[in-house]
Protein backbone atom coordinates (compact mmCIF):
# COMPACT_ATOMS: atom_id res chain seq x y z
CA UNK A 1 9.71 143.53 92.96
CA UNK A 2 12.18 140.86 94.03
CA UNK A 3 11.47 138.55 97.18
CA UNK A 4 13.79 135.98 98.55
CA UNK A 5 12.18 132.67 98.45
CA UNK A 6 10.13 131.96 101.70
CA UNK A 7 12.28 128.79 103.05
CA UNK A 8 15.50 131.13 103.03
CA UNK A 9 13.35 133.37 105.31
CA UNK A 10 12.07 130.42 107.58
CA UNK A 11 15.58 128.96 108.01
CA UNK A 12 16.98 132.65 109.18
CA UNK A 13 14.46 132.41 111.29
CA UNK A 14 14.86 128.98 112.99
CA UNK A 15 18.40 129.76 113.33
CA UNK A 16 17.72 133.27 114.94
CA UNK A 17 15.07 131.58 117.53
CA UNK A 18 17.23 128.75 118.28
CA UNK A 19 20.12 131.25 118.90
CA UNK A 20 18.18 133.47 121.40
CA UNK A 21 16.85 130.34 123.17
CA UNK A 22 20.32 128.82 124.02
CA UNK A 23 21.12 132.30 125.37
CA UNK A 24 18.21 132.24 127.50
CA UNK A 25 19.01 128.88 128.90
CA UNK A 26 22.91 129.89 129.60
CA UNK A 27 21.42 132.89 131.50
CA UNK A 28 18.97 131.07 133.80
CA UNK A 29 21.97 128.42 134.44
CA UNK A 30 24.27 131.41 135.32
CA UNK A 31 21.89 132.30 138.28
CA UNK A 32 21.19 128.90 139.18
CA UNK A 33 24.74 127.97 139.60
CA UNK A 34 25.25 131.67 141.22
CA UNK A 35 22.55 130.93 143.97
CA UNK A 36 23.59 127.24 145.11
CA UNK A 37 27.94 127.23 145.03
CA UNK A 38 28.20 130.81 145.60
CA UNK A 39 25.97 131.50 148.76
CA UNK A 40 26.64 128.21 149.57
CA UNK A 41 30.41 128.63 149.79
CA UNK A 42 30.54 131.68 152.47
CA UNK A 43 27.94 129.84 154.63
CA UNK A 44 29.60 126.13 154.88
CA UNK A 45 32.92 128.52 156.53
CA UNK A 46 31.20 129.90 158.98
CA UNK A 47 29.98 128.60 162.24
CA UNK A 48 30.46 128.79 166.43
CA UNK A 49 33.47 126.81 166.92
CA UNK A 50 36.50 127.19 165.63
CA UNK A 51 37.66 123.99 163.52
CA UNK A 52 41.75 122.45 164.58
CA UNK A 53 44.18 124.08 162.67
CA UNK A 54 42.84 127.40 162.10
CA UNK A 55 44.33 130.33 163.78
CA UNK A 56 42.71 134.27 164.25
CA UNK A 57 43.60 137.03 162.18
CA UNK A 58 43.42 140.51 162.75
CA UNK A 59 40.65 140.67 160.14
CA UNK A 60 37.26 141.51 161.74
CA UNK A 61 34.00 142.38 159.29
CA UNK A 62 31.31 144.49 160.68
CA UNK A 63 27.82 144.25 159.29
CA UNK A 64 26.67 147.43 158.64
CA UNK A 65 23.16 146.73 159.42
CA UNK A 66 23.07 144.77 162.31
CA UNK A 67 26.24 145.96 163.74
CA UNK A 68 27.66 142.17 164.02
CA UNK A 69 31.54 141.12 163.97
CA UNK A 70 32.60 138.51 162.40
CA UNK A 71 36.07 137.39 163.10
CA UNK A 72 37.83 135.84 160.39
CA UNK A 73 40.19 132.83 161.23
CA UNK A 74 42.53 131.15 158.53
CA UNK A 75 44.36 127.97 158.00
CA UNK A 76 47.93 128.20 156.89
CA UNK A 77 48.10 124.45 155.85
CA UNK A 78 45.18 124.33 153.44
CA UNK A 79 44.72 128.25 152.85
CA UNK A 80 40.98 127.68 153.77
CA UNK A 81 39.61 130.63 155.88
CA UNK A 82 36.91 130.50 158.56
CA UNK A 83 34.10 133.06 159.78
CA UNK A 84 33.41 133.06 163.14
CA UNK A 85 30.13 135.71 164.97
CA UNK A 86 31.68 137.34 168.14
CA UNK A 87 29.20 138.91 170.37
């Protein structure tokens, strides 16, 4: 019976673990950048008055839960768009 010698077996090991760490670690950064730019991003666009420069669209969203509009207004010199409650 032939065995490999144990250190070959340690340092597929080590390799393997250190492997399945890093993809741990790019996972959990994955959600943490998800949760604080991405939710962050719709929210800093949205607000009660309506910023110079930005003009209405026809473009209204309707929550389907709550039943709330939200009015979407957009600004043809920087492209940036704005989301607005109406009542």
């Amino acid at each position: 019976m032939h065995m490999e010698p144990p250190s070959l077996w340690r340092k597929y090991n080590e390799i393997h673990h250190r492997y399945y760490i890093l993809q741990i670690i790019i996972v959990i950064l994955c959600i943490l950048l998800g949760y604080f730019i991405y939710d962050k991003r719709f929210k800093r666009n949205h607000g009660v008055k309506v910023p110079d420069g930005f003009q209405s669209t026809d473009e209204i969203n309707i929550d389907p839960v709550t039943g709330e509009k939200t009015r979407v207004y957009y600004n043809p010199d920087t492209g940036e768009r704005f989301y607005k409650k109406e009542k």
